[in-house]
N, C-alpha and C. Protein backbone atom coordinates (compact mmCIF):
# COMPACT_ATOMS: atom_id res chain seq x y z
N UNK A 1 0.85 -1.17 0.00
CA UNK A 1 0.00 0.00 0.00
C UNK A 1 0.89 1.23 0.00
N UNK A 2 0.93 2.01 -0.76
CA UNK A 2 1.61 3.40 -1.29
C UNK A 2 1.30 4.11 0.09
N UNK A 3 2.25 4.99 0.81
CA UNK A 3 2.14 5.76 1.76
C UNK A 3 1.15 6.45 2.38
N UNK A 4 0.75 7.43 0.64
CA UNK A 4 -0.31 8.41 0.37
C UNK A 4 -1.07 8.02 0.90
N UNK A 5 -1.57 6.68 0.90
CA UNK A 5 -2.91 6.23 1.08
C UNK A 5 -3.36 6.19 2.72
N UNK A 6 -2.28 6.08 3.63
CA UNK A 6 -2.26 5.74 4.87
C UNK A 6 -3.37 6.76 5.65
N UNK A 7 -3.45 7.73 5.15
CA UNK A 7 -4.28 8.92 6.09
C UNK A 7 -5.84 8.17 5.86
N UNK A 8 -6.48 7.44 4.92
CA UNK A 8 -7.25 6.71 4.80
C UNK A 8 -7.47 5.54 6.16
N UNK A 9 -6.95 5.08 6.32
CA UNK A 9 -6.69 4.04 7.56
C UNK A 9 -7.15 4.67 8.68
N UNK A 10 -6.76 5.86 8.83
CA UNK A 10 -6.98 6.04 10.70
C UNK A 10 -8.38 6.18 10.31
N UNK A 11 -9.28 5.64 11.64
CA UNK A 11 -10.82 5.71 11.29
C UNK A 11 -11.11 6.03 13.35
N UNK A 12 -10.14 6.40 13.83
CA UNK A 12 -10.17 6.88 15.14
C UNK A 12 -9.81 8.22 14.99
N UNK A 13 -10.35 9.28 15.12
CA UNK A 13 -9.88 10.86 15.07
C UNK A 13 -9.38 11.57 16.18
N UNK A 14 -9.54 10.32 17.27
CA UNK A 14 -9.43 10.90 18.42
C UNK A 14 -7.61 10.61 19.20
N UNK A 15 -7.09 9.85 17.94
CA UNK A 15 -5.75 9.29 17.87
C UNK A 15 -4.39 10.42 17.64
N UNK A 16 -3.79 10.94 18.18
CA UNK A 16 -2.88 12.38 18.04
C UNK A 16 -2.29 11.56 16.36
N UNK A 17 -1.92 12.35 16.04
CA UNK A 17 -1.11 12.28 14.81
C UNK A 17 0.16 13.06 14.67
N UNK A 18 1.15 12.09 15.65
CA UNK A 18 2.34 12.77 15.83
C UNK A 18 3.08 11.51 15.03
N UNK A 19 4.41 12.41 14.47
CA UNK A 19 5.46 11.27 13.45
C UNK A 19 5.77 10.52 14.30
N UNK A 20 5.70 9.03 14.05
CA UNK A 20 6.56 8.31 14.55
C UNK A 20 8.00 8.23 14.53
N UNK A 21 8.60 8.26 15.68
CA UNK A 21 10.14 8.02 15.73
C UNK A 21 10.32 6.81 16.18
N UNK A 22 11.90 6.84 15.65
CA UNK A 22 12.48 5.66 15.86
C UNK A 22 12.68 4.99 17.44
N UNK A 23 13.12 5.98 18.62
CA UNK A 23 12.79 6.10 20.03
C UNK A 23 11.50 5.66 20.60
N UNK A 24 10.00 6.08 19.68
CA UNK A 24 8.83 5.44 19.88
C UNK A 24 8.69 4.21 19.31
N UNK A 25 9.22 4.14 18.41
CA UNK A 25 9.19 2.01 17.93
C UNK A 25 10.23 1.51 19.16
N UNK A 26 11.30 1.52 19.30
CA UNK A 26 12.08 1.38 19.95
C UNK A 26 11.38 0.51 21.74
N UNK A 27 11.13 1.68 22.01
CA UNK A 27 10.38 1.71 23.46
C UNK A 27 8.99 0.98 23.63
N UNK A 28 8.03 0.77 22.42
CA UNK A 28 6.90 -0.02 22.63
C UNK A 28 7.85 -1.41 22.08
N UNK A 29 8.65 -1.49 21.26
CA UNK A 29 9.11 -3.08 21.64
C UNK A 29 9.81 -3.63 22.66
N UNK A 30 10.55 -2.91 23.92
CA UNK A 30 11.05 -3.28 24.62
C UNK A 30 10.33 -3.36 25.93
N UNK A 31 9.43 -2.32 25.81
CA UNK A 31 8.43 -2.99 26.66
C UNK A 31 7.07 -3.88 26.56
N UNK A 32 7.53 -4.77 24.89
CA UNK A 32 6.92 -6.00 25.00
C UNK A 32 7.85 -6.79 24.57
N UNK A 33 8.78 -6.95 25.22
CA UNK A 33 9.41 -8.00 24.62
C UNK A 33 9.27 -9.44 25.07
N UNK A 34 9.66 -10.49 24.62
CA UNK A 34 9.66 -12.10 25.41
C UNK A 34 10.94 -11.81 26.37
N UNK A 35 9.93 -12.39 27.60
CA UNK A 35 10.61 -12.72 28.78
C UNK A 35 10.98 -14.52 28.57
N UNK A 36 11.44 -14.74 29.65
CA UNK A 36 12.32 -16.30 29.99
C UNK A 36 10.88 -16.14 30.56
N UNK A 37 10.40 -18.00 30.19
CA UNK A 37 9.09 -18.54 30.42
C UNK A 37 9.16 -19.13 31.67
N UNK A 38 8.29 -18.55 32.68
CA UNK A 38 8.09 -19.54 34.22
C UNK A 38 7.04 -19.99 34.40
N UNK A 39 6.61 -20.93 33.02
CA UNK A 39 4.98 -21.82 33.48
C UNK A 39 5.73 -22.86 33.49
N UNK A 40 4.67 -24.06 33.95
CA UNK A 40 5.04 -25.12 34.29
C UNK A 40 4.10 -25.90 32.75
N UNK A 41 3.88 -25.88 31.82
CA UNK A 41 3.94 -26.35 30.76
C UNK A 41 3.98 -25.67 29.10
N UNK A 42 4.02 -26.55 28.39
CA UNK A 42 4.54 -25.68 26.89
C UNK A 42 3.21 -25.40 26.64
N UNK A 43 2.33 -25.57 26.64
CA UNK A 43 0.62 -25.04 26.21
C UNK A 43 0.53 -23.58 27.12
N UNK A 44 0.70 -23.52 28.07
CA UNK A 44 1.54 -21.93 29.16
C UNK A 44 2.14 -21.16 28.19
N UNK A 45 2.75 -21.61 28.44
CA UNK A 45 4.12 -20.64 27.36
C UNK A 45 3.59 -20.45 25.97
N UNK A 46 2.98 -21.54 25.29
CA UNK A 46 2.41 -21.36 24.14
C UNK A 46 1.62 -19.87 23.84
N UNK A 47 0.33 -19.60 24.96
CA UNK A 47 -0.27 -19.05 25.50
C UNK A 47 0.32 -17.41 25.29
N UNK A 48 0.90 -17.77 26.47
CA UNK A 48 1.59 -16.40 27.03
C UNK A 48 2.27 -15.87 25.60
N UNK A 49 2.73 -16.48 24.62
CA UNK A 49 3.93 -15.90 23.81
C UNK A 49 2.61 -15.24 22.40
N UNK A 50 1.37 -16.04 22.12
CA UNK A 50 0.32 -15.38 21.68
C UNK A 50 -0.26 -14.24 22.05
N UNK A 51 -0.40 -14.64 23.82
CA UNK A 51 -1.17 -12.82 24.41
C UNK A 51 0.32 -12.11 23.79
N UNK A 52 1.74 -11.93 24.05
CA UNK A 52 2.35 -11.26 24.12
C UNK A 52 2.89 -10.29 22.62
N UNK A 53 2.12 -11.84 21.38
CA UNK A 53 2.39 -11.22 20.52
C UNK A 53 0.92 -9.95 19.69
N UNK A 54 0.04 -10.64 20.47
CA UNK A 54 -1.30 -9.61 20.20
C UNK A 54 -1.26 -8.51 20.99
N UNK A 55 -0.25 -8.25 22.26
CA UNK A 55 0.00 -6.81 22.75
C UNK A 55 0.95 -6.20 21.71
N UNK A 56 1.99 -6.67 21.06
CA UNK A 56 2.84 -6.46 20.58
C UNK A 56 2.01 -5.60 19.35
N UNK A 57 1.04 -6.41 18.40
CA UNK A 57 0.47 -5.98 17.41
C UNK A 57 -0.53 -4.72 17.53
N UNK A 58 -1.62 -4.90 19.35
CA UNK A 58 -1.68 -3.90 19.13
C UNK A 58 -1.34 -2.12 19.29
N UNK A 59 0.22 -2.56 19.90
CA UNK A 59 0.74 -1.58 20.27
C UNK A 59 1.57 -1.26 19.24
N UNK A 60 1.83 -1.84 18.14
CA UNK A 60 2.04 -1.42 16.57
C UNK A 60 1.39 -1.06 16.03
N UNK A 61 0.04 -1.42 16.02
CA UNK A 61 -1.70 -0.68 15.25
C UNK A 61 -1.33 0.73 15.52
N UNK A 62 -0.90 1.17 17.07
CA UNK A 62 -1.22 1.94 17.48
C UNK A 62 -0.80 2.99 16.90
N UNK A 63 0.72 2.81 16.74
CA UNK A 63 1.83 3.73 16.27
C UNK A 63 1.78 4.25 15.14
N UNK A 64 1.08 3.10 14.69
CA UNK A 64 1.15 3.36 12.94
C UNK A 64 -0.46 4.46 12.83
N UNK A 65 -1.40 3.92 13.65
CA UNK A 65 -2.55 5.00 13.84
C UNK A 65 -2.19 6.50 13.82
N UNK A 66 -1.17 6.51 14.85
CA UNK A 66 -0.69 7.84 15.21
C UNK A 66 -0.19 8.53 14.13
N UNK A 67 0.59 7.83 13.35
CA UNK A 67 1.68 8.79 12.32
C UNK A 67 0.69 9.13 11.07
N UNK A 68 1.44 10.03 10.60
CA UNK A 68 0.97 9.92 9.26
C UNK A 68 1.90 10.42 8.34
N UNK A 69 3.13 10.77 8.64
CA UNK A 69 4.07 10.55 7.71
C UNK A 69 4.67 8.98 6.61
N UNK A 70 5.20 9.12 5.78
CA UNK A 70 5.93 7.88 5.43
C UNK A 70 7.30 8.13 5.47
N UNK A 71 7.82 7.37 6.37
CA UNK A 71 9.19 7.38 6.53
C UNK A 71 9.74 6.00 7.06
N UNK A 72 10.56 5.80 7.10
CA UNK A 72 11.40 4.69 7.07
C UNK A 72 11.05 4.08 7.93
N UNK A 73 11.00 4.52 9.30
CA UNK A 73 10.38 3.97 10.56
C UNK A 73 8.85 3.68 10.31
N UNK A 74 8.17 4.15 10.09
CA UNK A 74 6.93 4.14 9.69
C UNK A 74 6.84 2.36 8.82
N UNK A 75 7.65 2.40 7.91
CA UNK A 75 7.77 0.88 7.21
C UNK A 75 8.25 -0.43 7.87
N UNK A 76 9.26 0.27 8.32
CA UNK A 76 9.83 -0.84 9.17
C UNK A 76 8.68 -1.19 10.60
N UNK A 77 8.12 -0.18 10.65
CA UNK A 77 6.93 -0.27 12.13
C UNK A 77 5.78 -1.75 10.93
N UNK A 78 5.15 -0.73 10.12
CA UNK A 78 4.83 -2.13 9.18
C UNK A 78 4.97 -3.48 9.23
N UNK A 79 5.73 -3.47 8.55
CA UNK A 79 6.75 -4.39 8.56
C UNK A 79 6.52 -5.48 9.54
N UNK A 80 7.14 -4.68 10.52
CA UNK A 80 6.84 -5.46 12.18
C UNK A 80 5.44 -6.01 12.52
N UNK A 81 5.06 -5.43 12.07
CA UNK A 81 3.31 -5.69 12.43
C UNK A 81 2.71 -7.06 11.59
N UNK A 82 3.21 -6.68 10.20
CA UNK A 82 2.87 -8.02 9.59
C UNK A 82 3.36 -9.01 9.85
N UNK A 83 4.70 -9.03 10.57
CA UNK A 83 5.68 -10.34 11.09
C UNK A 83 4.73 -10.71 11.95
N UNK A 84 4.14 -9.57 12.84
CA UNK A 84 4.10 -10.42 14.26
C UNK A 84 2.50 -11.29 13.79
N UNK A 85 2.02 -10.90 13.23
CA UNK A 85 0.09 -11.13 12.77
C UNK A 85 0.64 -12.25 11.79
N UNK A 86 1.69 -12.60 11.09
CA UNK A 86 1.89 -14.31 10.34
C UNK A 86 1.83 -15.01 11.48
N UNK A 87 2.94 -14.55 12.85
CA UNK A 87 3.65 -15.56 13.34
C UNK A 87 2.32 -15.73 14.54
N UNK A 88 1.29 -14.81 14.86
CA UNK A 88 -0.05 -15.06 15.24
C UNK A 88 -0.77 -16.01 14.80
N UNK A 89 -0.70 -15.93 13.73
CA UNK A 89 -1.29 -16.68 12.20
C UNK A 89 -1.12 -18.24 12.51
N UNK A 90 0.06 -18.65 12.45
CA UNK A 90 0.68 -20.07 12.43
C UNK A 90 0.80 -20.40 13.36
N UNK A 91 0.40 -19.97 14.70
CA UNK A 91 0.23 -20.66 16.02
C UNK A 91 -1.23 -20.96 16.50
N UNK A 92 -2.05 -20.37 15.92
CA UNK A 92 -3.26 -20.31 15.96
C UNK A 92 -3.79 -21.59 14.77
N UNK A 93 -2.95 -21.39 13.85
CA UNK A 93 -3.33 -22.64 12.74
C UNK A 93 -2.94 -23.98 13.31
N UNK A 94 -1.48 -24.11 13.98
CA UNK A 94 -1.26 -25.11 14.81
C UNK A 94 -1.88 -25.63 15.55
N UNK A 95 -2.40 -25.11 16.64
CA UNK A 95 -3.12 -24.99 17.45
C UNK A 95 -4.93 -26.24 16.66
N UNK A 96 -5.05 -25.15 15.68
CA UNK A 96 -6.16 -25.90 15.03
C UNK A 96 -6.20 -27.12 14.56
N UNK A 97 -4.89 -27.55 13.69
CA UNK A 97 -4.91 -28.37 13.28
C UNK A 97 -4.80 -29.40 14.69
N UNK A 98 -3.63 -29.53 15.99
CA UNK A 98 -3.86 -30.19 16.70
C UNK A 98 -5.09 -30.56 17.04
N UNK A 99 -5.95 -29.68 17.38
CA UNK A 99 -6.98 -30.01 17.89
C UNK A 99 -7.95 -31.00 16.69
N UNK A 100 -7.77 -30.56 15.89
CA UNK A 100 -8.39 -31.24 14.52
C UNK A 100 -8.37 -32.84 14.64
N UNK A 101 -6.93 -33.22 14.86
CA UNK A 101 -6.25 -34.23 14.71
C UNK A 101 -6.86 -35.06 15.67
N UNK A 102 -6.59 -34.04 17.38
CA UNK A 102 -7.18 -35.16 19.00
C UNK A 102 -8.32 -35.26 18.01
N UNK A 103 -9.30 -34.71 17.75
CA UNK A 103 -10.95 -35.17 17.04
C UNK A 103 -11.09 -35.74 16.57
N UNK A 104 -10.40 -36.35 15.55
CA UNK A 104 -10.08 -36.99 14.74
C UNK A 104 -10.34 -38.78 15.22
N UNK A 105 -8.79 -38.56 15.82
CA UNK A 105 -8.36 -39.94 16.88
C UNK A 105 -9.80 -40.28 17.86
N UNK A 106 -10.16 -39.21 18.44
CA UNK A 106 -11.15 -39.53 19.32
C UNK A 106 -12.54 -40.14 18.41
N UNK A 107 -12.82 -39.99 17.44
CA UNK A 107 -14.08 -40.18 16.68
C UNK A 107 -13.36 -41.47 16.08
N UNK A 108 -12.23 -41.71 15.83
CA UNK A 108 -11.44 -43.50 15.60
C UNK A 108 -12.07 -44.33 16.19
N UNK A 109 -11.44 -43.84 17.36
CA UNK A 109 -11.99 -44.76 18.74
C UNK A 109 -13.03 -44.82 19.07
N UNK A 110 -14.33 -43.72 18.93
CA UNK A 110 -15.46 -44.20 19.03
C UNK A 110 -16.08 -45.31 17.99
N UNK A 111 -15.50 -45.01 16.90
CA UNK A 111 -15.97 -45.70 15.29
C UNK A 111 -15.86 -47.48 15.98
N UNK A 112 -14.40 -47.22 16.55
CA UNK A 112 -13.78 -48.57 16.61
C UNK A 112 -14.85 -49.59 17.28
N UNK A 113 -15.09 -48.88 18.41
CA UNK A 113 -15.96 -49.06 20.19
C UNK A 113 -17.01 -49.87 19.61
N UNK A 114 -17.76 -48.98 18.63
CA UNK A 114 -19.10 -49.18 17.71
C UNK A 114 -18.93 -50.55 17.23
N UNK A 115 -18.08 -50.34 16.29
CA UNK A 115 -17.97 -51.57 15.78
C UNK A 115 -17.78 -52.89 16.53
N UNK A 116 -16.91 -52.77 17.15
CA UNK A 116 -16.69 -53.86 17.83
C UNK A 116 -18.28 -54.65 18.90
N UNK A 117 -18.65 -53.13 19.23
CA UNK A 117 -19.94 -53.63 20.39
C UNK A 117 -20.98 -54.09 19.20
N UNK A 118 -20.74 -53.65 18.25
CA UNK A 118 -22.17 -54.38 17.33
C UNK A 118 -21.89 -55.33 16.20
N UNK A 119 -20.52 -56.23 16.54
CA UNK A 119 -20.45 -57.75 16.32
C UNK A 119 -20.47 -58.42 17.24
């Protein structure tokens, strides 16, 4: 999407429209960054690293709401945003397909149960 077009996007008016700097990307990623995980399982952590990447995204929405210049930071803020909303993307698809799969197995085993009880 061509720069120009960006003033189109904000649909909040109530959002300041100050340039983004590099100091403001900077500072909303470090205060979301991944910490060292202290759950006691990987579905935890799984978890936590999704909420952390949907704060992440929408504290990139945000930035990019704000600006309305196009500048380098501004792209690279982009940029960032679409990384983090794939890597949202494919944990959430994971996620699905596992579950797909237990359903799967579990409807086996009922099939099996069936069969067996009605010879």
């Amino acid at each position: 999407m061509p720069c120009s077009r960006l003033d189109s996007l904000f649909y909040d008016g109530r959002v300041t429209r100050t340039p983004l700097s590099p100091a403001a990307l900077a500072a909303a990623l470090e205060r979301l960054q991944l910490r060292p995980a202290t759950v006691e399982t990987v579905e935890a952590a799984t978890r936590g690293q999704v909420e952390l990447a949907c704060a992440r995204i929408a504290a990139l929405t945000d930035l990019l709401r704000a600006d309305t210049a196009c500048t380098d930071t501004t792209r690279l803020t982009a940029r960032l945003l679409l990384a983090e909303l794939g890597a949202v993307s494919a944990q959430l698809r994971a996620q699905a397909t596992e579950s797909a799969a237990a359903l799967t197995r579990a409807l086996d085993s009922i099939r099996m149960l069936l069969e067996r009880h009605a010879s």
